[in-house]
Protein backbone atom coordinates (compact mmCIF):
# COMPACT_ATOMS: atom_id res chain seq x y z
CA UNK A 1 16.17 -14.01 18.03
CA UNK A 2 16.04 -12.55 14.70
CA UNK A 3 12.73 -12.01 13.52
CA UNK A 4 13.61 -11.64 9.39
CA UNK A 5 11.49 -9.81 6.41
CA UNK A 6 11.84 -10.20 2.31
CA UNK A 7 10.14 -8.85 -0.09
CA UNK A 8 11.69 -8.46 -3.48
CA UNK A 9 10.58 -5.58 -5.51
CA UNK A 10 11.64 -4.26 -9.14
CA UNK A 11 13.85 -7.64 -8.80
CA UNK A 12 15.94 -5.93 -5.84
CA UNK A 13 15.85 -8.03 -2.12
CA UNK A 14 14.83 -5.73 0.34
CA UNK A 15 15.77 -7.36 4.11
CA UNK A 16 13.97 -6.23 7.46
CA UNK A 17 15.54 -7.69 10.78
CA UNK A 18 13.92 -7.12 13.93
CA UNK A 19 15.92 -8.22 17.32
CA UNK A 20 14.66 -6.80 20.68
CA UNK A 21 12.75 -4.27 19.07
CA UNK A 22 15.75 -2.80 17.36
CA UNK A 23 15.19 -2.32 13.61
CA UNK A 24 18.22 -3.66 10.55
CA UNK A 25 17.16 -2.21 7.14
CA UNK A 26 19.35 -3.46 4.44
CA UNK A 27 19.92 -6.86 2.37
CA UNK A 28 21.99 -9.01 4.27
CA UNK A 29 20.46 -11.99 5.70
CA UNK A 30 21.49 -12.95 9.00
CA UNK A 31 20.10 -16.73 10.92
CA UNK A 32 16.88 -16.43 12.72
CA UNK A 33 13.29 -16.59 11.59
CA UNK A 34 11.91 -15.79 7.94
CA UNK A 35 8.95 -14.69 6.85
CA UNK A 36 8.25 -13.18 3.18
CA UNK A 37 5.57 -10.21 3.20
CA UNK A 38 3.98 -11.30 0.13
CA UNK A 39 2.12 -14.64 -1.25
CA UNK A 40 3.47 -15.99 -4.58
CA UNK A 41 1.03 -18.49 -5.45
CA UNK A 42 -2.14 -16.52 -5.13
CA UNK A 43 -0.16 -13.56 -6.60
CA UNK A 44 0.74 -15.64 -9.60
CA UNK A 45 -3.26 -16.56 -9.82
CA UNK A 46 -4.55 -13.21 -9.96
CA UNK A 47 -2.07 -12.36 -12.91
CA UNK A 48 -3.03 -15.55 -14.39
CA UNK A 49 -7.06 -15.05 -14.24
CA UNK A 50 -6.02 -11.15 -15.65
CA UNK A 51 -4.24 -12.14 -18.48
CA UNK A 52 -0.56 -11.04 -17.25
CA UNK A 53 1.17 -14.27 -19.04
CA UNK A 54 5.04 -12.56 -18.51
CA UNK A 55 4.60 -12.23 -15.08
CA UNK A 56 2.86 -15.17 -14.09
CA UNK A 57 6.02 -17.28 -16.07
CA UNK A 58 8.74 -15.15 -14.24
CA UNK A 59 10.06 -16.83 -10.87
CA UNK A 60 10.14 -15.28 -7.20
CA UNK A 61 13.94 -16.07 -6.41
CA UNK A 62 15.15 -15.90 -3.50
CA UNK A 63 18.71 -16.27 -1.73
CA UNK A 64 16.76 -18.60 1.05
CA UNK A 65 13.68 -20.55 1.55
CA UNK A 66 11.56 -18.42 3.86
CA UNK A 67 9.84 -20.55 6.85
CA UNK A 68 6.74 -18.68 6.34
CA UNK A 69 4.76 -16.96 3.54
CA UNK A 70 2.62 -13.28 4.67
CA UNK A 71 -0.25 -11.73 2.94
CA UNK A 72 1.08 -8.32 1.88
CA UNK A 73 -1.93 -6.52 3.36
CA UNK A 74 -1.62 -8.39 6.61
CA UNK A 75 2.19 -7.32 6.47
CA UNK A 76 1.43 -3.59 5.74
CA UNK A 77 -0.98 -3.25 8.60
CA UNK A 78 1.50 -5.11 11.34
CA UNK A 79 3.68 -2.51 10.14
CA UNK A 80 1.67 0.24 11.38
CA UNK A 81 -0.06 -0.56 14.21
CA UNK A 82 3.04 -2.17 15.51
CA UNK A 83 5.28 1.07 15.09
CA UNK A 84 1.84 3.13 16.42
CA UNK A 85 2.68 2.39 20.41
CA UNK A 86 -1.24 2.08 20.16
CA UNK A 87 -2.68 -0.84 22.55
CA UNK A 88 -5.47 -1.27 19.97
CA UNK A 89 -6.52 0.76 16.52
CA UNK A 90 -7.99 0.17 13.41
CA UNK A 91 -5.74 0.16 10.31
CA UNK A 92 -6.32 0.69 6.67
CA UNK A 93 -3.94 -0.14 4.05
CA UNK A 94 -3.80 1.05 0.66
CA UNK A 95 -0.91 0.11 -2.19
CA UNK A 96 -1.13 -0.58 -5.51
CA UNK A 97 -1.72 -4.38 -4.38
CA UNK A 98 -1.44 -6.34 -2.31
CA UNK A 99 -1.73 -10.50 -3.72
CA UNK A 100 -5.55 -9.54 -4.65
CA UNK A 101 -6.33 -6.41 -2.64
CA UNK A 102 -6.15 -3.14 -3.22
CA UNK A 103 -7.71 -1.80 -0.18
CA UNK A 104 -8.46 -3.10 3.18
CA UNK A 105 -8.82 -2.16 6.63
CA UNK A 106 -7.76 -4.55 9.89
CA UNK A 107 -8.53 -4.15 13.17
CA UNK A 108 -5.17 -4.52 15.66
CA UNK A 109 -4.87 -5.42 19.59
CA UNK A 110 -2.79 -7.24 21.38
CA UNK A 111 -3.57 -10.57 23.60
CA UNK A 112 -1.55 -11.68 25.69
CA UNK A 113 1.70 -9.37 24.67
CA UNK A 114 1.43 -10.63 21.22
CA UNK A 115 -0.17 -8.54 18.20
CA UNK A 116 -3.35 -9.98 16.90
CA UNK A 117 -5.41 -8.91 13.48
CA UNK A 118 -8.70 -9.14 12.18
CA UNK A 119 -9.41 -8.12 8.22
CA UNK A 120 -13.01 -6.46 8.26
CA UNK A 121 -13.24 -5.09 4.93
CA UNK A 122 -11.51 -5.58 1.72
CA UNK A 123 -11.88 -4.25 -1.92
CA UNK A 124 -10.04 -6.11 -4.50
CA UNK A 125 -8.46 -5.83 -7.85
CA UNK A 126 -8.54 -4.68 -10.23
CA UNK A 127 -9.61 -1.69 -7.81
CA UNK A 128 -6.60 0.40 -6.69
CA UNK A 129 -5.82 4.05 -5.54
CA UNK A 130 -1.87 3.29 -5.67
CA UNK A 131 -2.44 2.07 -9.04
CA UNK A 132 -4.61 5.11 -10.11
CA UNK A 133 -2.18 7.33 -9.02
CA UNK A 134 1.24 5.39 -10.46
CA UNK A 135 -0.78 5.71 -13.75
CA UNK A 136 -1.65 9.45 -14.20
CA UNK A 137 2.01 10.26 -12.13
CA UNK A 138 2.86 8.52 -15.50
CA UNK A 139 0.61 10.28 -18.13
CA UNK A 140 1.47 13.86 -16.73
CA UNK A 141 5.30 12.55 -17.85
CA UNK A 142 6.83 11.48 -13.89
CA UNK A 143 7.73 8.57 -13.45
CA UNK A 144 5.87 5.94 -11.64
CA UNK A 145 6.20 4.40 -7.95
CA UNK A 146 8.49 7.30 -7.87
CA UNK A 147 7.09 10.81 -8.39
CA UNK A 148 3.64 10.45 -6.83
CA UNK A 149 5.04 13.52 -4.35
CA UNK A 150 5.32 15.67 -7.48
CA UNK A 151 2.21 15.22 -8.67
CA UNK A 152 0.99 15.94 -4.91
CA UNK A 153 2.31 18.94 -4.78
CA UNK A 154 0.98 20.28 -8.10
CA UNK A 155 -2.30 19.53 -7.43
CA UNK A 156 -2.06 22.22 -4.72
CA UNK A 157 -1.88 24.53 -8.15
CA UNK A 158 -4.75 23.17 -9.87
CA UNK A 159 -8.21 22.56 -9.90
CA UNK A 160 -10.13 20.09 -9.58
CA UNK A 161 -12.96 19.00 -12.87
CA UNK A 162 -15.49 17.18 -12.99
CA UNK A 163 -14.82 16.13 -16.73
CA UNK A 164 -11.11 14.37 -15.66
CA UNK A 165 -12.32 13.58 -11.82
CA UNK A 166 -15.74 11.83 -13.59
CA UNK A 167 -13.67 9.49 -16.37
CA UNK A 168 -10.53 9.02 -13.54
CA UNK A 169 -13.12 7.50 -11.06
CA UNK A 170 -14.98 5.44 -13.47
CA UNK A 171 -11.90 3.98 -14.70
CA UNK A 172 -10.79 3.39 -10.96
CA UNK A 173 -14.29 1.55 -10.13
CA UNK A 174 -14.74 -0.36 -13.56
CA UNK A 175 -11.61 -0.91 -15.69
CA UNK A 176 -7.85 -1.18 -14.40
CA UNK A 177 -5.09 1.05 -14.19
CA UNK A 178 -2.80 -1.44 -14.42
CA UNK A 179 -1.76 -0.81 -17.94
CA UNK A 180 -2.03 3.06 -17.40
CA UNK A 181 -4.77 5.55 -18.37
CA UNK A 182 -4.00 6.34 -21.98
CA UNK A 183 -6.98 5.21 -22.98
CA UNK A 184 -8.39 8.17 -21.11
CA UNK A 185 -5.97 10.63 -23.27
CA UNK A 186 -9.42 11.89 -24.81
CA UNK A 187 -10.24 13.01 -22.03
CA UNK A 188 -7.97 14.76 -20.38
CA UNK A 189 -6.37 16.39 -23.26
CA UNK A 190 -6.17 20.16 -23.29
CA UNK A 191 -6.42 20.21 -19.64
CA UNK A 192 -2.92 21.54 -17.41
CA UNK A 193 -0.90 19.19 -15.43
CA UNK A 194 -2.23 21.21 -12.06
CA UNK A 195 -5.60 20.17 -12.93
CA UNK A 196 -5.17 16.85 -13.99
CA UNK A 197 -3.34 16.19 -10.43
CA UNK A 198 -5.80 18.29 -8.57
CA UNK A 199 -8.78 16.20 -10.17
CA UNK A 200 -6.26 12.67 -9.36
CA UNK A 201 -6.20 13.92 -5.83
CA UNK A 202 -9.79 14.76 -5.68
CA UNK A 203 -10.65 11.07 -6.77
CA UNK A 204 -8.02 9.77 -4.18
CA UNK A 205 -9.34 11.80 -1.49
CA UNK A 206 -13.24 11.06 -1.81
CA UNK A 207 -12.66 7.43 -2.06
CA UNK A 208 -10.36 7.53 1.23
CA UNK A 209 -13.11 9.37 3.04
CA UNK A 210 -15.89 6.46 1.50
CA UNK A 211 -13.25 4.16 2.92
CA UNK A 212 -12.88 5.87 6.52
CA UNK A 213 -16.11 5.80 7.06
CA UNK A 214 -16.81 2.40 7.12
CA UNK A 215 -14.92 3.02 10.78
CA UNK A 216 -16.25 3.59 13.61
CA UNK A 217 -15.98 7.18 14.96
CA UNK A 218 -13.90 7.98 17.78
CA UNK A 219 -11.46 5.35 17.37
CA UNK A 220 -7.72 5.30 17.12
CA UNK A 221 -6.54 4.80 13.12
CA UNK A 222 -3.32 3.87 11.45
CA UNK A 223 -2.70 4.16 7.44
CA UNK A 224 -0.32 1.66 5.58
CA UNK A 225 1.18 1.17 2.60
CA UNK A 226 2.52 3.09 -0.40
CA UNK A 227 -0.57 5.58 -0.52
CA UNK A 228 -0.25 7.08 2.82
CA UNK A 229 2.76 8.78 1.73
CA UNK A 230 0.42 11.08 0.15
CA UNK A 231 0.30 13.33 3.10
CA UNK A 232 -2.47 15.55 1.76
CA UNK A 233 -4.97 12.28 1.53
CA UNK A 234 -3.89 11.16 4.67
CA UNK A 235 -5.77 14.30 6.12
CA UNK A 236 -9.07 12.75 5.26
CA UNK A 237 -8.39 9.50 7.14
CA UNK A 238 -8.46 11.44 10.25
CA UNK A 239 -6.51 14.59 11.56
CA UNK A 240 -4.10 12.21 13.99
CA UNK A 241 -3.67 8.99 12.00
CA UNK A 242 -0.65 7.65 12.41
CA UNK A 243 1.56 6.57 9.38
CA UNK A 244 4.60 4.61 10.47
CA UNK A 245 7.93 4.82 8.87
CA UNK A 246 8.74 2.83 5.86
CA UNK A 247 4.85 2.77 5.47
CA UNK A 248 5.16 0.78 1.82
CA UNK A 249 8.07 -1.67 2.97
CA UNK A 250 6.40 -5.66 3.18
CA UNK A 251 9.78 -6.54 4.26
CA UNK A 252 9.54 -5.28 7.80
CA UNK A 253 5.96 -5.60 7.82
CA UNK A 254 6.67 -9.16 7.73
CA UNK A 255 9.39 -8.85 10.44
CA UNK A 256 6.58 -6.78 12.60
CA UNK A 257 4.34 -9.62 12.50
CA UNK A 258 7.11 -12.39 13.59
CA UNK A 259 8.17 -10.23 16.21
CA UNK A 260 5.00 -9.57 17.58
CA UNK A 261 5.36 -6.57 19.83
CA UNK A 262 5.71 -2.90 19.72
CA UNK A 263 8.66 -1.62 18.09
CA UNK A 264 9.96 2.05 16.90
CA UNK A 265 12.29 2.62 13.97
C-alpha cells in the first residue's frame, strides 16, 4: 500500500510516497493512504494569538482531503529515527516551527514491528533556533530558508562576541525572530559578516548543547528538521548523531509515520 505525505510549503505541494520501504519524492499523488505532516487548525491559532492576521486568513489548499492530520514535530522525528536503522534512540528536532514548537526531543522504539513515540520535552514559540538563524542569514544580506550554509561557513572566518552573541540570545529567549532582527541593527553595526555568523553560530551551538543535555548519556541520538543541516551544530548533539536525508521534509515524515517501519532513502 501506499503510505502518502503533503506538506505544502512557500505555496508549492511537496509529495512523499512510501511502498515497501521504497521512497517516491515528487508531487504526484498516487491512491493509498494520506497523511499531512503539519496541523492547520492549531497552526492557524498560534498565528492568531501572535497577531499574524494575513496568514491566519490565507487557506491550506490542497489537491485532496488527507485521511489524517500529523504534528510537524512528530513528523520530523519519524523521519529520523525511521531512516536511523536504530531499534530505539532519542530524537531532537529543531525547525523554525513546528504548529507551536520550536524545539523538542522524542523518544523512538518500536513495539511490535511498528514505530512508537513519546514527546519528553518541548520549548515553544516564539522560541526558535531555525528562526534565529533564517533572520540574521537575512540581515548579513542571504537570503532566508536558503543560505543558512553560507552563513555556516563564514562563521568558520569570524569570531565570536559577546556584544552580538549577548543581544542575539536575548532576542532568541525573550522576543521573536519572526519578523527578523533589525531591531538589533544597533547592535551589530560595525561588526564583519564573519563575526556576526560566528557569534549566530555560537548562540546556536550553546543552546543545542543546553538542549542535549537534557538526554541521557550514552544513548543513541537522531537530529531532525531544518537545523540539523547545520553540520557544524550538529557536532554538539553528539559526535555520531544521525541526521537522515531530507532532514526538513514533513512530507515524508508523515509518510514515515504511516508506514511504520524502517526505511532508507
Amino acid at each position: 500500500m501506499n503510505n502518502i505525505g503533503l506538506e505544502k510549503l512557500n505555496g508549492i505541494l511537496n509529495v512523499a510516497v512510501i511502498n515497501d520501504g521504497v521512497v517516491t519524492i515528487g508531487t504526484d499523488i498516487p491512491e493509498g493512504k494520506i497523511a499531512y505532516g503539519g496541523k492547520p487548525l492549531s497552526k492557524k491559532l498560534r498565528q492568531l494569538l501572535h497577531g499574524q492576521w494575513r496568514a491566519v486568513f490565507k487557506k491550506l489548499e490542497l489537491p485532496v482531503k488527507p485521511d489524517i492530520y500529523l504534528p510537524n514535530h512528530l513528523c520530523q522525528a519519524a523521519n529520523a529515527f525511521q531512516q536511523s536503522q536504530y531499534d530505539e534512540s532519542y530524537i531532537i528536532v529543531a525547525n523554525a516551527l513546528g504548529e507551536w514548537e520550536g524545539v523538542s526531543i522524542w523518544q523512538g522504539w518500536y513495539e511490535n514491528g511498528r514505530a512508537c513515540y513519546s514527546k519528553i520535552y518541548t520549548k515553544k514559540y516564539p522560541y526558535s533556533l531555525g528562526l534565529m538563524y533564517s533572520a540574521v542569514t537575512q540581515y548579513l544580506g542571504y537570503e532566508p530558508n536558503k543560505d543558512e550554509g553560507i552563513v555556516m561557513k563564514l562563521s568558520e572566518s569570524g569570531t565570536a562576541r559577546f556584544n552580538i552573541t549577548y543581544p542575539i540570545r536575548e532576542k532568541l529567549w525573550s522576543g521573536s525572530y519572526h519578523k527578523g532582527c533589525e531591531d538589533l541593527r544597533k547592535q551589530l553595526i560595525g561588526y564583519s559578516k564573519e563575526d556576526i555568523a560566528a557569534s549566530v553560530q555560537s548562540v546556536l551551538e550553546l543552546e543545542l548543547v543546553g538542549i542535549k543535555n537534557k538526554i541521557p548519556r550514552g544513548v543513541q541520538i537522531c537530529f531532525g528538521g531544518g537545523v540539523s543541516y547545520n553540520t557544524l551544530a550538529a557536532k554538539y548533539v553528539s559526535r555520531d548523531v544521525f541526521i537522515p536525508k531530507y532532514a526538513h521534509s514533513a512530507a515524508l515524515g508523515a509518510a514515515a509515520f504511516l508506514y511504520g517501519k524502517k526505511f532508507k532513502v
